[in-house]
C-alpha atoms as a PDB file:
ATOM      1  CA  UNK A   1       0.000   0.000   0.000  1.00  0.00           C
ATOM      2  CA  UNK A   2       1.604   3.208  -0.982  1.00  0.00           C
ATOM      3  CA  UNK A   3       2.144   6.233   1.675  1.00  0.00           C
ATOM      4  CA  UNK A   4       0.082   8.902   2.403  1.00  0.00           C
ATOM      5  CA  UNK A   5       0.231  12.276   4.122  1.00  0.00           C
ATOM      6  CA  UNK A   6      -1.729  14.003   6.498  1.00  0.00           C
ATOM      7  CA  UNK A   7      -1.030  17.280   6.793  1.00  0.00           C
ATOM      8  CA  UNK A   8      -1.660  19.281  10.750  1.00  0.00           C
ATOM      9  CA  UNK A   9      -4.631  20.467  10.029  1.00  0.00           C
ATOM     10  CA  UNK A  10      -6.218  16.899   9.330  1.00  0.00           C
ATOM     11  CA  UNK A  11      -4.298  15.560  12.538  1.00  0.00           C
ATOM     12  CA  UNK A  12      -6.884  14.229  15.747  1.00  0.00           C
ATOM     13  CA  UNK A  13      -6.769  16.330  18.576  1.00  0.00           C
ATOM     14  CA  UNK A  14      -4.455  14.345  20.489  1.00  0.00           C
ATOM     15  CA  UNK A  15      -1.615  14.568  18.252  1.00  0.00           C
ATOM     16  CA  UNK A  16      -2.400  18.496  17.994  1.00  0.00           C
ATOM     17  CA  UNK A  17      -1.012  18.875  21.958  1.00  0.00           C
ATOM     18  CA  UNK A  18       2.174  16.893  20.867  1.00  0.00           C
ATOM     19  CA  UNK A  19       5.827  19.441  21.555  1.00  0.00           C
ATOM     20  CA  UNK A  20       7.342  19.612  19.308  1.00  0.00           C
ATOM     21  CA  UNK A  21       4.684  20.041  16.684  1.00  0.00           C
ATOM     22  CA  UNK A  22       3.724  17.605  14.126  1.00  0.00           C
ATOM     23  CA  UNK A  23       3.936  19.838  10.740  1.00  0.00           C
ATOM     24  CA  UNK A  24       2.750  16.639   9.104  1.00  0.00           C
ATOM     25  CA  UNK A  25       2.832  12.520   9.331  1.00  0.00           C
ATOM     26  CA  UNK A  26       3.050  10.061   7.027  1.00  0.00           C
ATOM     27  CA  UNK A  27       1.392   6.666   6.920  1.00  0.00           C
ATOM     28  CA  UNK A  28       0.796   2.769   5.237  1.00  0.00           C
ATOM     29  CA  UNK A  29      -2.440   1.396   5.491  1.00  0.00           C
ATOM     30  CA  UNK A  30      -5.809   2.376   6.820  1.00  0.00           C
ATOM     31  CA  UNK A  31      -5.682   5.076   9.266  1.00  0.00           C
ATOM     32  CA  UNK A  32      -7.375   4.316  12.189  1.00  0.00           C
ATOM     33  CA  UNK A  33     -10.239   5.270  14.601  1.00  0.00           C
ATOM     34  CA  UNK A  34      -8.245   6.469  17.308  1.00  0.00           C
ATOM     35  CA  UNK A  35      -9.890   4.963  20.785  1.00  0.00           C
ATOM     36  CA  UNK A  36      -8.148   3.299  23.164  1.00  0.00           C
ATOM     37  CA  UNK A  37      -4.242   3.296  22.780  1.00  0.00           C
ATOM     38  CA  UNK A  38      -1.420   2.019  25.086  1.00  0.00           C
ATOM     39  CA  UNK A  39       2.370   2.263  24.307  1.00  0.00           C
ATOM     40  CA  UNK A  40       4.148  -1.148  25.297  1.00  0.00           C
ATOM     41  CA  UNK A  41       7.970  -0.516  24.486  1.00  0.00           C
ATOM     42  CA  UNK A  42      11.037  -1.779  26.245  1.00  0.00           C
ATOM     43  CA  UNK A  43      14.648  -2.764  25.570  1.00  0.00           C
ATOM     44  CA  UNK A  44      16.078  -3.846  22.387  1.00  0.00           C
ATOM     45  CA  UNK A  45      17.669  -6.520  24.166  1.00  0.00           C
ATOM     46  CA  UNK A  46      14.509  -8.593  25.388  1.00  0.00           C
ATOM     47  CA  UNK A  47      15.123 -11.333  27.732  1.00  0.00           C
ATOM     48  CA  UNK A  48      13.136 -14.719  28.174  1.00  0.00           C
ATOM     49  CA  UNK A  49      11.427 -12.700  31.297  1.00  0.00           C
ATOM     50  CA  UNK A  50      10.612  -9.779  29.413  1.00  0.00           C
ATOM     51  CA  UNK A  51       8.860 -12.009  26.512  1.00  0.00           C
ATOM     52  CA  UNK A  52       6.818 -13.937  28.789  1.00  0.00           C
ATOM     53  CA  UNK A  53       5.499 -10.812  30.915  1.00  0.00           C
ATOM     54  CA  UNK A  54       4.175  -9.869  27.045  1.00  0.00           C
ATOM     55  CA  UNK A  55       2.620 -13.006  26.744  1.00  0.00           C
ATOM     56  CA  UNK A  56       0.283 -12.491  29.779  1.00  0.00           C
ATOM     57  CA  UNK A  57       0.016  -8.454  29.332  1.00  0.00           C
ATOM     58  CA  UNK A  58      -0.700  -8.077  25.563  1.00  0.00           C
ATOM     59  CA  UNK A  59      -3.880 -10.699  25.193  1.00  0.00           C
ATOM     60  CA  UNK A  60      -5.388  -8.760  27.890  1.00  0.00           C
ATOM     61  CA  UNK A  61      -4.624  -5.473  26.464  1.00  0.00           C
ATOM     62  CA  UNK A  62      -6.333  -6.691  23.021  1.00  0.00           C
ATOM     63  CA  UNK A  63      -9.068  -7.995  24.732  1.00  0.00           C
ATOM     64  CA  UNK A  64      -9.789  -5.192  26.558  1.00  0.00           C
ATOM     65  CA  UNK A  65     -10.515  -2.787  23.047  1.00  0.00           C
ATOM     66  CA  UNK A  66      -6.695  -1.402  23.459  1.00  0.00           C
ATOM     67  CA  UNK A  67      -4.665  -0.844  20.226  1.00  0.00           C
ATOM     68  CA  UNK A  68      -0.943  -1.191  21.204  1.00  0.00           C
ATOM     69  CA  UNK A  69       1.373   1.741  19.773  1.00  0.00           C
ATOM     70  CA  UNK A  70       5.403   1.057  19.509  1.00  0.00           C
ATOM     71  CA  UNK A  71       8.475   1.695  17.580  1.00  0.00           C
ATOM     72  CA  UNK A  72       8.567  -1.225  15.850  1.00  0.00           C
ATOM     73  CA  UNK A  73      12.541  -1.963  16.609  1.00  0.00           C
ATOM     74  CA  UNK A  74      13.546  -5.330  17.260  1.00  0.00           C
ATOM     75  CA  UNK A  75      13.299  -6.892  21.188  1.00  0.00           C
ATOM     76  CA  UNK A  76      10.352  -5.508  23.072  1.00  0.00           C
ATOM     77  CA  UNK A  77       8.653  -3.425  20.761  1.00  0.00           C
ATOM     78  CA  UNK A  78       8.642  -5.849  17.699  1.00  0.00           C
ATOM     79  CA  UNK A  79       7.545  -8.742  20.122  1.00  0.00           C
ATOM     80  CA  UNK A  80       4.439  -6.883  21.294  1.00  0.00           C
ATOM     81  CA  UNK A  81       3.396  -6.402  17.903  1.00  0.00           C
ATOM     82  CA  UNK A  82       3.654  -9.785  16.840  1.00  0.00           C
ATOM     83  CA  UNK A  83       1.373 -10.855  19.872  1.00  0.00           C
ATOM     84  CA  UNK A  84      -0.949  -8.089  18.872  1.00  0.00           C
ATOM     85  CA  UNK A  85      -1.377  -9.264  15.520  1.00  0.00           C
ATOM     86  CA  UNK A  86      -1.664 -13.310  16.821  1.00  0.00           C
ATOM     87  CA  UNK A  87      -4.264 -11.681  19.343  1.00  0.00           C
ATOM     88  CA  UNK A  88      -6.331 -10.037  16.448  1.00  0.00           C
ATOM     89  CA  UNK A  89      -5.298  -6.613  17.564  1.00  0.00           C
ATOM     90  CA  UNK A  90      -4.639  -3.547  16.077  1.00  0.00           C
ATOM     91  CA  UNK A  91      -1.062  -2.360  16.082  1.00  0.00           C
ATOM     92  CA  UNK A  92       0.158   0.830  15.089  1.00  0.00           C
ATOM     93  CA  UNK A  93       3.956   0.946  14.523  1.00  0.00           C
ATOM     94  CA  UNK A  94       5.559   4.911  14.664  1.00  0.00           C
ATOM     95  CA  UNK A  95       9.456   4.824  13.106  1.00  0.00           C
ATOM     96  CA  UNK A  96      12.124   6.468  13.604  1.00  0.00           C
ATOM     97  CA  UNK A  97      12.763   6.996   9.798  1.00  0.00           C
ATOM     98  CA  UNK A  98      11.459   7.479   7.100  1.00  0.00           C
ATOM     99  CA  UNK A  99       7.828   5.868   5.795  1.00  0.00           C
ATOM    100  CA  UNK A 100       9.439   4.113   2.928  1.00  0.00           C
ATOM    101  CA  UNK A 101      12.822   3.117   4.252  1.00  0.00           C
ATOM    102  CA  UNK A 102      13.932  -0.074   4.178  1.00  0.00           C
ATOM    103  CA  UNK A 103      15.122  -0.820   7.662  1.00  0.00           C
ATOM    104  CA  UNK A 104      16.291  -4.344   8.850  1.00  0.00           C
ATOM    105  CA  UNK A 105      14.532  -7.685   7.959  1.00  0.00           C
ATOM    106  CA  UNK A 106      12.409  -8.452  10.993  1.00  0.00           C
ATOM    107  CA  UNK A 107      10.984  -4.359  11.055  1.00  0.00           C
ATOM    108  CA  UNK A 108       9.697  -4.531   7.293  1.00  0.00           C
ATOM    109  CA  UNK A 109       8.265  -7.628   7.356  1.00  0.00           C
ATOM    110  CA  UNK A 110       6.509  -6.812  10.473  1.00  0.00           C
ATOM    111  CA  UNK A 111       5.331  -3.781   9.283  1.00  0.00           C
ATOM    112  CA  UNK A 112       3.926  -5.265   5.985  1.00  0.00           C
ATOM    113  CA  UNK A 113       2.183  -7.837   7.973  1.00  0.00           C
ATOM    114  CA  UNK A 114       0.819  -4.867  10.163  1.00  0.00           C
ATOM    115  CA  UNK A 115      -0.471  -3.154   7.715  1.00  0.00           C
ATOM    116  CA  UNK A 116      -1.946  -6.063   6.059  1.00  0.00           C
ATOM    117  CA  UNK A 117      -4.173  -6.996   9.252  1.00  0.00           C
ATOM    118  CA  UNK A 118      -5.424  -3.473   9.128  1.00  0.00           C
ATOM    119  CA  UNK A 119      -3.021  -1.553  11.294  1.00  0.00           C
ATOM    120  CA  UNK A 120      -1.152   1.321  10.286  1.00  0.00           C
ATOM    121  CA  UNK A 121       2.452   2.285  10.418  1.00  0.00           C
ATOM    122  CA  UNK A 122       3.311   5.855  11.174  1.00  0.00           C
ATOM    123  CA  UNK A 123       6.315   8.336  10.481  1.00  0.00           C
ATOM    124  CA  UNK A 124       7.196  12.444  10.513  1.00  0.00           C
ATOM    125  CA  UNK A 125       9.871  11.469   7.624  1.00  0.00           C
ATOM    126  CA  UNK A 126       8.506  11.115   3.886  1.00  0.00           C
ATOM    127  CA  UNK A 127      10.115   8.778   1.396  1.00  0.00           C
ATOM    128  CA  UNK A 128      13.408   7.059   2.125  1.00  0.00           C
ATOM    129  CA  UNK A 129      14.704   9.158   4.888  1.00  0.00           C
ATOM    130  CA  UNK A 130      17.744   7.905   6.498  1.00  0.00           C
ATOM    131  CA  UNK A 131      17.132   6.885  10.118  1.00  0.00           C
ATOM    132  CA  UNK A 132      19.395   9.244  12.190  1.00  0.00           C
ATOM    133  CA  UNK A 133      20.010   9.071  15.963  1.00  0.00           C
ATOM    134  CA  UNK A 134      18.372  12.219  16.739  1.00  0.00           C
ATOM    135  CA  UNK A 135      14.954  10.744  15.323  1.00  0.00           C
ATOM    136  CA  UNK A 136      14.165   7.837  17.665  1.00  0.00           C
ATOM    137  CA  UNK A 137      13.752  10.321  20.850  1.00  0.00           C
ATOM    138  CA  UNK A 138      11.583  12.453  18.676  1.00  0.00           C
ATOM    139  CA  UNK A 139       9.620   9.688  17.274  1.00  0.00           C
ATOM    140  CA  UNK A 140       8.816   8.369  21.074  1.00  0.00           C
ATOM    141  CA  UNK A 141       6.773  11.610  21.758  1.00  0.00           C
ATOM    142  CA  UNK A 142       4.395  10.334  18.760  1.00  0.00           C
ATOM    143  CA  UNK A 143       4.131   6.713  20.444  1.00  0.00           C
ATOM    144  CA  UNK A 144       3.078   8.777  23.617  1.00  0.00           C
ATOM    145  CA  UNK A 145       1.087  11.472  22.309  1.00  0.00           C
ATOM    146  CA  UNK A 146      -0.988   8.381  20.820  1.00  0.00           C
ATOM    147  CA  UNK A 147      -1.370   6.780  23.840  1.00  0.00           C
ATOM    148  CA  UNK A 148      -3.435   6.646  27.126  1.00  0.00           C
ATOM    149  CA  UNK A 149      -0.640   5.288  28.931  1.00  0.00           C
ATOM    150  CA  UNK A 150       2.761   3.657  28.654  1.00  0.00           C
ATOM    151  CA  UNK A 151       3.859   0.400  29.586  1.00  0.00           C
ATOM    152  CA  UNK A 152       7.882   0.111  30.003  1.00  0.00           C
ATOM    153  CA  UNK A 153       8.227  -3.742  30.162  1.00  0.00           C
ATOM    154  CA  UNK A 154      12.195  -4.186  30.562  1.00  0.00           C
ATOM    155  CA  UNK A 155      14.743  -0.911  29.831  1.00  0.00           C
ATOM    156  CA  UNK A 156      18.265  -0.932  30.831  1.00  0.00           C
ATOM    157  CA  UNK A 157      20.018   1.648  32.740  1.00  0.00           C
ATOM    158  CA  UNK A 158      20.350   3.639  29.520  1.00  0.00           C
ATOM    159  CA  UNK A 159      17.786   2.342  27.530  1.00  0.00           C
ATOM    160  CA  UNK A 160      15.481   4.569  25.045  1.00  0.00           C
ATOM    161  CA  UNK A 161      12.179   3.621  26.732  1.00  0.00           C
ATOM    162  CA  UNK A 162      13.229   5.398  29.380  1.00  0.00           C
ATOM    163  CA  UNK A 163      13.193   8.481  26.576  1.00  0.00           C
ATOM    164  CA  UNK A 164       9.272   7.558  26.206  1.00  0.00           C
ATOM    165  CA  UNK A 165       8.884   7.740  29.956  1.00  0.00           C
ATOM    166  CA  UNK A 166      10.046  11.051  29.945  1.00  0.00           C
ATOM    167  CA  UNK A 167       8.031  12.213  27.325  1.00  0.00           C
ATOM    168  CA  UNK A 168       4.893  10.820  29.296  1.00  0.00           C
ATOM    169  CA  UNK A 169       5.770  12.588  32.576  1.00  0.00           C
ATOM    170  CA  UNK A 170       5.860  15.541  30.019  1.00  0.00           C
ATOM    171  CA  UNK A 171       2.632  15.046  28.477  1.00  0.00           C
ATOM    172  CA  UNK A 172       0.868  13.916  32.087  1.00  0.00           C
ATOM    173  CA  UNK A 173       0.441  10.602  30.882  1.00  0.00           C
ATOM    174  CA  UNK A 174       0.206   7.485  33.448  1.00  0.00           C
ATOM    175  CA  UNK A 175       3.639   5.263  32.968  1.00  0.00           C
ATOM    176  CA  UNK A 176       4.013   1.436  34.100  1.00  0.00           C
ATOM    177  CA  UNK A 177       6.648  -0.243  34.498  1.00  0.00           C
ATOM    178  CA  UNK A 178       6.950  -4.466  34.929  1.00  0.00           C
ATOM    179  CA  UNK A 179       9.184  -4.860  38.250  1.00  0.00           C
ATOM    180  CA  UNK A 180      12.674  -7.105  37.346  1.00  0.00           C
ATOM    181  CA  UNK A 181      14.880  -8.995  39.190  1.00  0.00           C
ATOM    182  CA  UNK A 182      17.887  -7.390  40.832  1.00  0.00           C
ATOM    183  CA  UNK A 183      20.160  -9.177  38.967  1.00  0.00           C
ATOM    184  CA  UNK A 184      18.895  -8.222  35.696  1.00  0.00           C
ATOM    185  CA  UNK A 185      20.784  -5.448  33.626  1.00  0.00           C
ATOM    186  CA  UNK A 186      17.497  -5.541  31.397  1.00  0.00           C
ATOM    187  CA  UNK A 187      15.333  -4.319  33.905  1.00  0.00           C
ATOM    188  CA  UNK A 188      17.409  -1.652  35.530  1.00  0.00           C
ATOM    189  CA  UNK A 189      15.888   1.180  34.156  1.00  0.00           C
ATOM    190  CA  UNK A 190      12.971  -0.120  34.668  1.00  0.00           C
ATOM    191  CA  UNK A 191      13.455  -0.852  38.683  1.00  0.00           C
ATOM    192  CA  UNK A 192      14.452   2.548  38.613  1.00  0.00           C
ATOM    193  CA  UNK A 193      11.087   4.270  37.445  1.00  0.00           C
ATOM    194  CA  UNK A 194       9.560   2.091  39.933  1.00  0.00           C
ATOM    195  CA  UNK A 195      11.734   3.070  42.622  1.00  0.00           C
ATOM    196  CA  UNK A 196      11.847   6.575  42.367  1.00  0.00           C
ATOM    197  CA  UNK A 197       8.265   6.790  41.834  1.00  0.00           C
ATOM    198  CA  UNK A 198       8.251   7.816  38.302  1.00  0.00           C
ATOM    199  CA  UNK A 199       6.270   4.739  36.920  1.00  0.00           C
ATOM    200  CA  UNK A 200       3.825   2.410  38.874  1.00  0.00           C
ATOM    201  CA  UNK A 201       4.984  -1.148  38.852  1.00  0.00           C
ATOM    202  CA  UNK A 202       2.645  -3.148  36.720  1.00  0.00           C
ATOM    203  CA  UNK A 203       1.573  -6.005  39.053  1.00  0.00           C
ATOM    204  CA  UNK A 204      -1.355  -8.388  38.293  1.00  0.00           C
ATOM    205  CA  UNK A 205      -3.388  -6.437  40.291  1.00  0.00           C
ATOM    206  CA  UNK A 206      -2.842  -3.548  38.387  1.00  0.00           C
ATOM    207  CA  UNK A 207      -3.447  -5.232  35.031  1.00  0.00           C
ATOM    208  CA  UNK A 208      -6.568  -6.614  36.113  1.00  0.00           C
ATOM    209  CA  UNK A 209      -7.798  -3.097  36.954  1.00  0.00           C
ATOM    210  CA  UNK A 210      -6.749  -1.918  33.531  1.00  0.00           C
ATOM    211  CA  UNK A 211      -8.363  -4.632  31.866  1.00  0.00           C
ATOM    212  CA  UNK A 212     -10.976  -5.044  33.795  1.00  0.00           C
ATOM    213  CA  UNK A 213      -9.913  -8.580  35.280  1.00  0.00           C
ATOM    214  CA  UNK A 214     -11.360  -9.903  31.661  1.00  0.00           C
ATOM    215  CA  UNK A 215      -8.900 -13.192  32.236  1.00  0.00           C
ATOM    216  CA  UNK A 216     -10.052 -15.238  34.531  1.00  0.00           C
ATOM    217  CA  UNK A 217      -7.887 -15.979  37.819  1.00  0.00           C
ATOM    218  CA  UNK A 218      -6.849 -19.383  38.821  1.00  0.00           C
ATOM    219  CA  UNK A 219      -9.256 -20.696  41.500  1.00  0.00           C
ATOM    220  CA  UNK A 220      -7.669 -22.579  44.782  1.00  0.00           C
ATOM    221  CA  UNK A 221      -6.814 -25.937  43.557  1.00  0.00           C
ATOM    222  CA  UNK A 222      -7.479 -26.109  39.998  1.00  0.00           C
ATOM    223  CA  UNK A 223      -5.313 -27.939  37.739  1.00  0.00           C
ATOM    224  CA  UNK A 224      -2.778 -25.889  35.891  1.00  0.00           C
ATOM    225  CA  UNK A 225      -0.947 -26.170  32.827  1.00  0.00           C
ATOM    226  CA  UNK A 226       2.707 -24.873  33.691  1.00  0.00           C
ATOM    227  CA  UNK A 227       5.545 -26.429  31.626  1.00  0.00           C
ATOM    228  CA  UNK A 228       9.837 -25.646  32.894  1.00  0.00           C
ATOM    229  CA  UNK A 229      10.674 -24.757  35.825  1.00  0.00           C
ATOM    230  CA  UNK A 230       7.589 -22.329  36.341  1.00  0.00           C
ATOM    231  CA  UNK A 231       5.781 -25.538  36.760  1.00  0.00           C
ATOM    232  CA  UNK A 232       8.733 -27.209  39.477  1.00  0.00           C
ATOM    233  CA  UNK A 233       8.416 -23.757  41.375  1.00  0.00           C
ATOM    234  CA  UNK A 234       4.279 -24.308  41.331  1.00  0.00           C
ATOM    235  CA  UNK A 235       4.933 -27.456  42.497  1.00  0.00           C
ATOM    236  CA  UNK A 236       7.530 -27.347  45.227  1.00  0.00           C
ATOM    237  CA  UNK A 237       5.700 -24.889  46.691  1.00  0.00           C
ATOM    238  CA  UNK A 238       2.384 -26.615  47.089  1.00  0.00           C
ATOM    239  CA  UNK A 239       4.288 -29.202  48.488  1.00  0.00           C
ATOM    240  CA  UNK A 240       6.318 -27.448  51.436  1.00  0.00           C
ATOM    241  CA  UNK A 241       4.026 -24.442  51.648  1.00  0.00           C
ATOM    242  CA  UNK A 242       5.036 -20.597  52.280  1.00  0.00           C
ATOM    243  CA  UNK A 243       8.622 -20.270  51.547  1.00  0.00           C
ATOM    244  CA  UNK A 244      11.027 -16.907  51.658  1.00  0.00           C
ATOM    245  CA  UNK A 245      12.715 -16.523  47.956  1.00  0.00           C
ATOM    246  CA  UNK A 246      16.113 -17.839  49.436  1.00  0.00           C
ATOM    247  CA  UNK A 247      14.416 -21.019  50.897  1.00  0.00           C
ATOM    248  CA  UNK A 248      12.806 -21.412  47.561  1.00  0.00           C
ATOM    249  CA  UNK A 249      15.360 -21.087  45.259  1.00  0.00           C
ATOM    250  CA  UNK A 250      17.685 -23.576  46.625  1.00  0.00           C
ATOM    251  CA  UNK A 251      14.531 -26.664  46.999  1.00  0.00           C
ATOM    252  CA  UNK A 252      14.272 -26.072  43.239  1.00  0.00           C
ATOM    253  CA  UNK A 253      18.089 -25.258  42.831  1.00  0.00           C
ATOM    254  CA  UNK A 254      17.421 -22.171  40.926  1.00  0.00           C
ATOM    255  CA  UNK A 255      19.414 -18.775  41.564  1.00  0.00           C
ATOM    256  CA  UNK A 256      17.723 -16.221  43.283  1.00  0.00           C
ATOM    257  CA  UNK A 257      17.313 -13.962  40.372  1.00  0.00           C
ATOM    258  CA  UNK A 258      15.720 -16.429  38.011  1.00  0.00           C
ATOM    259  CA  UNK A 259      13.208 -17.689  41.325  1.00  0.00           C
ATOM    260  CA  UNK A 260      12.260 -13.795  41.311  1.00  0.00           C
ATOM    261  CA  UNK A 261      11.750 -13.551  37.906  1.00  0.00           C
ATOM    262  CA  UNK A 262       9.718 -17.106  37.692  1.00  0.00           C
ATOM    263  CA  UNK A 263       7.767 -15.556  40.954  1.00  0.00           C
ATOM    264  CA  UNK A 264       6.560 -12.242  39.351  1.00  0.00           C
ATOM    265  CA  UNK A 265       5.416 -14.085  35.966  1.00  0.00           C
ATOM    266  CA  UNK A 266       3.482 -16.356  38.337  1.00  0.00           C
ATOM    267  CA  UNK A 267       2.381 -13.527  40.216  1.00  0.00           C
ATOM    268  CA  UNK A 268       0.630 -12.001  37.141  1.00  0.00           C
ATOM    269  CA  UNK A 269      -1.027 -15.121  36.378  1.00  0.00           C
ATOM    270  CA  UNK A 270      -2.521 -15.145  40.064  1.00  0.00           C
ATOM    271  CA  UNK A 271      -1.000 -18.414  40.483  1.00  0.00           C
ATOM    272  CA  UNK A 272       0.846 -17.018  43.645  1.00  0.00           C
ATOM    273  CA  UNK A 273       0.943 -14.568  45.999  1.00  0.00           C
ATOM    274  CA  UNK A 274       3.618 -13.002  48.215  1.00  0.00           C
ATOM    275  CA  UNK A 275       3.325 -11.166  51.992  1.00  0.00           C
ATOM    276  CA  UNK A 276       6.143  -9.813  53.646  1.00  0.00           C
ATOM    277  CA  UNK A 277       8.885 -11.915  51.634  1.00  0.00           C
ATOM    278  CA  UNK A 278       6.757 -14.758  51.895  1.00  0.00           C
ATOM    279  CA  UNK A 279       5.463 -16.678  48.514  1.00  0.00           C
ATOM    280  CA  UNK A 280       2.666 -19.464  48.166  1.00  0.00           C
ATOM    281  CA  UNK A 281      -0.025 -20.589  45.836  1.00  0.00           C
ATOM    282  CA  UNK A 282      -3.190 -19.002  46.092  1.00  0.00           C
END
């Protein structure tokens, strides 16, 4: 589908109180009735952690009427896409670049099989523009201006979602950010929001409230389906009871850092619970 233009006067009101100014934005596909948005973006470098939080955050989001807005780089942003599209979302992808450019592999295809499902990919630059550092910063106040809220799911200590944060604090949008482990240089930055009380940390309770608790929370004693070690963790602790994270991780002979990170995916699910250091299955 070839590229149009919309110039600022055909722009929707929320892209109007963007600062800098949009002068104009090019797009692929069909542009969209703008409802419900929520930025999901994160590090390029995307651990197994990170993934799996966007396997339990993005149905939910879909479900819930949200199209998810991102930069459509590889790692975090490219991932929750994908999901989006297997979820029978709408993405919209805003890049750094320009609307024609031929960036790497995994980007274009994504992008043609975004617009193909009826989403729409987004840019300030016409034509083949070069992408240029400078851009990506500017392209995140788009992805916010666009959105309701913003969902950090792993940043480093220097990572460029932690440019998009910014630009929500900025724009007096809400920002979330999933809690890491400790140990984790991929969730750093976002510990650090967290911490300093520049994002709130995107538990399951706060998900449900987002989405309106539309998945359904494991009951006491029903079967579950967990496969790896989530499912020995699950297990061990059904069997011994209330453990600390310490106790835990050496029954299942796990470091600490991968218990924690096992712990908060679980946590999300509602398969357990933790009070005052102390984890069990509710």
């Amino acid at each position: 589908m070839e590229a149009r233009v919309k110039t600022r006067d055909e722009l929707p009101e929320k892209l109007l109180a963007v600062r800098p100014p949009i002068k104009q934005l090019w797009y692929r596909g069909e542009w969209p009735v703008l409802g419900k948005c929520v930025a999901v973006v994160g590090s390029r470098r995307m651990s197994r952690y990170g993934k799996q939080a966007l396997v339990e955050i993005i149905p939910r989001l879909v479900e819930s009427g949200y199209a998810i807005v991102s930069g459509l780089m590889y790692g975090v942003d490219q991932e929750a896409h994908r999901l989006t599209l297997e979820n029978g979302g709408v993405a919209i992808g805003i890049l750094g670049y320009g609307i024609t450019y031929k960036s790497e592999e995994g980007a274009n295809k994504l992008a043609e099989q975004i617009v193909a499902s009826g989403g729409v990919i987004m840019s300030e630059y016409p034509g083949a523009a070069v992408c240029q550092r400078w851009m990506f910063p500017q392209r995140n106040r788009i992805v916010v201006g666009l959105s309701e809220m913003v969902m950090i799911i792993e940043a480093g200590e220097k990572s460029g979602a932690l440019s998009t944060a910014q630009w929500a604090q900025k724009m007096g949008k809400t920002v979330y950010a999933v809690p890491g482990s400790v140990f984790s240089q991929t969730s750093e930055g976002a510990n650090y929001l967290v911490a300093e009380g520049l994002a709130k940390a995107l538990t399951r309770s706060e998900l449900d409230n987002l989405t309106h608790g539309i998945q359904r929370e494991v009951r006491p004693g029903e079967a579950v389906n967990l496969a790896g070690r989530d499912g020995e963790l699950v297990t061990y602790l059904r069997v011994t009871g209330p453990l600390g994270v310490n106790e835990l991780s050496r029954g299942v002979q796990m470091d600490v850092g991968e218990t924690l990170s096992c712990l908060l995916r679980l946590e999300m699910r509602g398969i357990v619970g933790e009070e005052r250091g102390i984890w069990k299955t509710v």
